[in-house]
Protein backbone atom coordinates (compact mmCIF):
# COMPACT_ATOMS: atom_id res chain seq x y z
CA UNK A 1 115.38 121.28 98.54
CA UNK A 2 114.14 117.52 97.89
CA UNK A 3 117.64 116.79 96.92
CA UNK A 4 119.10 118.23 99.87
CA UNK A 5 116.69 116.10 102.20
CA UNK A 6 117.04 112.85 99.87
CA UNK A 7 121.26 113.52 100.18
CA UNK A 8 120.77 113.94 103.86
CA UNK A 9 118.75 110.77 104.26
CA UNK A 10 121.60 108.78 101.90
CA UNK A 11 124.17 109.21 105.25
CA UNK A 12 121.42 107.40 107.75
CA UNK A 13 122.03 104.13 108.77
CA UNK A 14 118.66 103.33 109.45
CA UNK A 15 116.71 104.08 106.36
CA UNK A 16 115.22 106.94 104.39
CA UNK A 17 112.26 107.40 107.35
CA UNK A 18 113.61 107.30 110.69
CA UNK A 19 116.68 110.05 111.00
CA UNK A 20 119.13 109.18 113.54
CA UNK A 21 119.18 106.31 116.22
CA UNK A 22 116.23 103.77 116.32
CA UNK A 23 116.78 103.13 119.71
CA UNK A 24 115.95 106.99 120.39
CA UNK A 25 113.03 106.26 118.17
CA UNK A 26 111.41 103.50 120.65
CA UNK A 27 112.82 105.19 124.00
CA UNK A 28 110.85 108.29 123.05
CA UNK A 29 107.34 105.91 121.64
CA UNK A 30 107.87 104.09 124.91
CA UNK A 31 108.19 107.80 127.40
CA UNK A 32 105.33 108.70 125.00
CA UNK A 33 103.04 106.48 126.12
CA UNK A 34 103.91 105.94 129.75
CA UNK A 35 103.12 110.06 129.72
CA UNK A 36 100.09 109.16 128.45
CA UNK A 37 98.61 106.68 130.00
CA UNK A 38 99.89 108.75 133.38
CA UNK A 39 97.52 111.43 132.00
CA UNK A 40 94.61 109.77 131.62
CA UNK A 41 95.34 107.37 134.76
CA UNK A 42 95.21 110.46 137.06
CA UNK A 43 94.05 113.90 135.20
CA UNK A 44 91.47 111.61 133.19
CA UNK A 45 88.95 111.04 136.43
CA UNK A 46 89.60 114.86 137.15
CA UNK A 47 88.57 115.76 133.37
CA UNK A 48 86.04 113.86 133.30
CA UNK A 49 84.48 114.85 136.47
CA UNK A 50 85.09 118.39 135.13
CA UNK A 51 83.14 117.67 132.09
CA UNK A 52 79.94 116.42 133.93
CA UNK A 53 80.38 118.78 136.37
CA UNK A 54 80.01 121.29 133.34
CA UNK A 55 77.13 119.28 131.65
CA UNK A 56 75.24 119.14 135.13
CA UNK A 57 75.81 123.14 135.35
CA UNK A 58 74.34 123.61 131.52
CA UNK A 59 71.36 121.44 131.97
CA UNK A 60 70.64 122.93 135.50
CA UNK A 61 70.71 126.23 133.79
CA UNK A 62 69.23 124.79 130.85
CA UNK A 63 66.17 124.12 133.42
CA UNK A 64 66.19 127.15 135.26
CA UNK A 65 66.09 129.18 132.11
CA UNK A 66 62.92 126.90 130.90
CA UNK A 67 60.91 127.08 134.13
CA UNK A 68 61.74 130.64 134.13
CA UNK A 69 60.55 131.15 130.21
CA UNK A 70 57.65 128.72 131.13
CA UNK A 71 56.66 131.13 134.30
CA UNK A 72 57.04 134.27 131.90
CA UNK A 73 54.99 132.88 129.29
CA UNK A 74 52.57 132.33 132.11
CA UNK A 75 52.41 135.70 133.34
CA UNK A 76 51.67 136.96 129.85
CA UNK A 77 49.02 134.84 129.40
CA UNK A 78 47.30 135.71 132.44
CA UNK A 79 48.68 139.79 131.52
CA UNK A 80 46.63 139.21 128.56
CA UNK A 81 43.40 137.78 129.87
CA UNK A 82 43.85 140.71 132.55
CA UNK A 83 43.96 143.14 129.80
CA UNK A 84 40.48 144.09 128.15
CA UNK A 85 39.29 143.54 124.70
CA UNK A 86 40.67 146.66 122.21
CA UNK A 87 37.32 146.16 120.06
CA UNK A 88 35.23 146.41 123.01
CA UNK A 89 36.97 149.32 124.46
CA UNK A 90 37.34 151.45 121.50
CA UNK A 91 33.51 151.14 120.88
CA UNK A 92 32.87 152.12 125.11
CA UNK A 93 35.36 155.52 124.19
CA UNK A 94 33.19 156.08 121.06
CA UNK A 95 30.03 155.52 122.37
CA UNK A 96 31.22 157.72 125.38
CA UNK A 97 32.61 160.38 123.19
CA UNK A 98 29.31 160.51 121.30
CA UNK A 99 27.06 160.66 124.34
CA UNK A 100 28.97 163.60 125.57
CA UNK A 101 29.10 165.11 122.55
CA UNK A 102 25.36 165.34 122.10
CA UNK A 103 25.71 166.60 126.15
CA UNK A 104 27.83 168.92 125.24
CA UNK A 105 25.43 170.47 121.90
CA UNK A 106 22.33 170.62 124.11
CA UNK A 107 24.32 172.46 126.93
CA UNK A 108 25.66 174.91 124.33
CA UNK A 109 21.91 175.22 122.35
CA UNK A 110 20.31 175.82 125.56
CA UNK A 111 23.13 178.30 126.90
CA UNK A 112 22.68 179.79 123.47
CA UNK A 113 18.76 180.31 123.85
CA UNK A 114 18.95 181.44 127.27
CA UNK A 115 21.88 184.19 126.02
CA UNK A 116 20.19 185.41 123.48
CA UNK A 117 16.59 185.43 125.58
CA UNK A 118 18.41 187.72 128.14
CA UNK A 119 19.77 189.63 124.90
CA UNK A 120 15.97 190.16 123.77
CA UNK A 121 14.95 191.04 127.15
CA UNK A 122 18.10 193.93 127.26
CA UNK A 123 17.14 195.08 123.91
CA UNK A 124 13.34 195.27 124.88
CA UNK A 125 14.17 197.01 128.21
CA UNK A 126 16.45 199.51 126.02
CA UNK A 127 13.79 200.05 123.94
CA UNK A 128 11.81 201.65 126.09
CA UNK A 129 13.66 202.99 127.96
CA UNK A 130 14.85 205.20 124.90
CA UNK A 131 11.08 205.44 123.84
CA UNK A 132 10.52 206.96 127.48
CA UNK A 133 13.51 209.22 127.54
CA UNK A 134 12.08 210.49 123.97
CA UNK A 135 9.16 211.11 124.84
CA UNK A 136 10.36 212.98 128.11
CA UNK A 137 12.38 215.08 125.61
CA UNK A 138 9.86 215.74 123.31
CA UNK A 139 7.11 216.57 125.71
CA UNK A 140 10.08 219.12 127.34
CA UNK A 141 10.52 220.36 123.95
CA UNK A 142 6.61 220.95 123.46
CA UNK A 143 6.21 222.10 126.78
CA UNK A 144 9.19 224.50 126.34
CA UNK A 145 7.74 225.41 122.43
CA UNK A 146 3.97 225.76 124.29
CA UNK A 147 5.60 227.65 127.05
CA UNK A 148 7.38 230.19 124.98
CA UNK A 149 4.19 230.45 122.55
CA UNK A 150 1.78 230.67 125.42
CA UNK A 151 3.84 232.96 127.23
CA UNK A 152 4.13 235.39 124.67
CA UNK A 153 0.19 235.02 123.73
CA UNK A 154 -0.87 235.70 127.08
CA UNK A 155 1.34 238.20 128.14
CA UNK A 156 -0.49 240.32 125.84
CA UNK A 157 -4.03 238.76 126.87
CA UNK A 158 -3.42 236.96 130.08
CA UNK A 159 -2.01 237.22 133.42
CA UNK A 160 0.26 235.22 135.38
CA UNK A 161 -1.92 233.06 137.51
CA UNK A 162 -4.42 232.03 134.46
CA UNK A 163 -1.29 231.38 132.30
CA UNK A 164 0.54 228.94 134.50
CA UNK A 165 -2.67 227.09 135.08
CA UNK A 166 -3.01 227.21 131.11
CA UNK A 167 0.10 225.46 130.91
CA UNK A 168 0.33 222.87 133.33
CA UNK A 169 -3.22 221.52 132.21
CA UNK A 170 -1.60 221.24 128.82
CA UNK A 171 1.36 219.14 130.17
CA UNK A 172 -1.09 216.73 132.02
CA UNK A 173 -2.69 216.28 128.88
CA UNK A 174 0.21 215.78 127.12
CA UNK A 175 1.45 213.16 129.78
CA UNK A 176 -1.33 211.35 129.52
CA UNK A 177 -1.68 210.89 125.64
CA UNK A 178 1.57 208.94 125.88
């Protein structure tokens, strides 16, 4: 390839650098710069006022975005001081929690006493109430065993007047020993 391009360059008439016509050479440095300096003659104001246009846009972002962090930043700290201390709280809850716990134990001890005094008092009221309904039986039983006994004896010895008498005396004794 290099001897293809140094063969090509032998048949130039104006060197080994500058292929073809040097006129075409200048014509197109000359067009080149007139295009050029056109460009930044009359697109280079509009650029330019593009680019500050830009830079004015970023910086009055830029500034928006920093009073708005600024005004955020702000709003936690005041968030913050609004916000009460976590020490100070957590020791309020405990000492809150503790307080009606101990509430809470003397309720359940005094329900507990007053339960089982009501209990007592049931059992005591059972009590004798199955003390009175034994005796009942057992002076029904006696008086049915005294009866039968009696009844027999005096039937051979007694009549019926003095035997009933006989046996309700006995009763009221017997109602009055218990």
């Amino acid at each position: 390839m290099l001897l293809t391009f140094l063969a090509s360059e032998a048949h130039h008439e104006n060197g080994y650098h500058l292929p073809g016509d040097l006129n075409e050479v200048y014509i197109g440095t000359v067009a080149f710069i007139i295009v050029t300096a056109l460009l930044v003659k009359l697109a280079g104001p509009a650029i330019a006022k593009g680019f500050t246009a830009r830079s004015r846009a970023i910086e009055a972002e830029l500034a928006e975005a920093k009073a708005t962090r600024e005004s955020a930043e702000g709003q936690l700290t005041e968030s913050s001081a609004d916000l009460p201390n976590v020490d100070d709280e957590a020791e309020r809850i405990l000492a809150e929690a503790t307080e009606t716990a101990a509430r809470l134990k003397s309720d359940m001890i005094a329900q507990a006493n007053t339960d089982a005094e009501e209990l007592r008092s049931r059992g005591n009221a059972e009590v004798e109430n199955y003390r009175r309904q034994a005796v009942a039986d057992l002076t029904n039983e006696i008086s049915d065993l005294t009866r039968g006994a009696t009844e027999a004896l005096v039937d051979e010895t007694l009549d019926q007047s003095v035997q009933a008498d006989l046996i309700d005396g006995y009763i009221n004794q017997l109602e009055q020993a218990v």
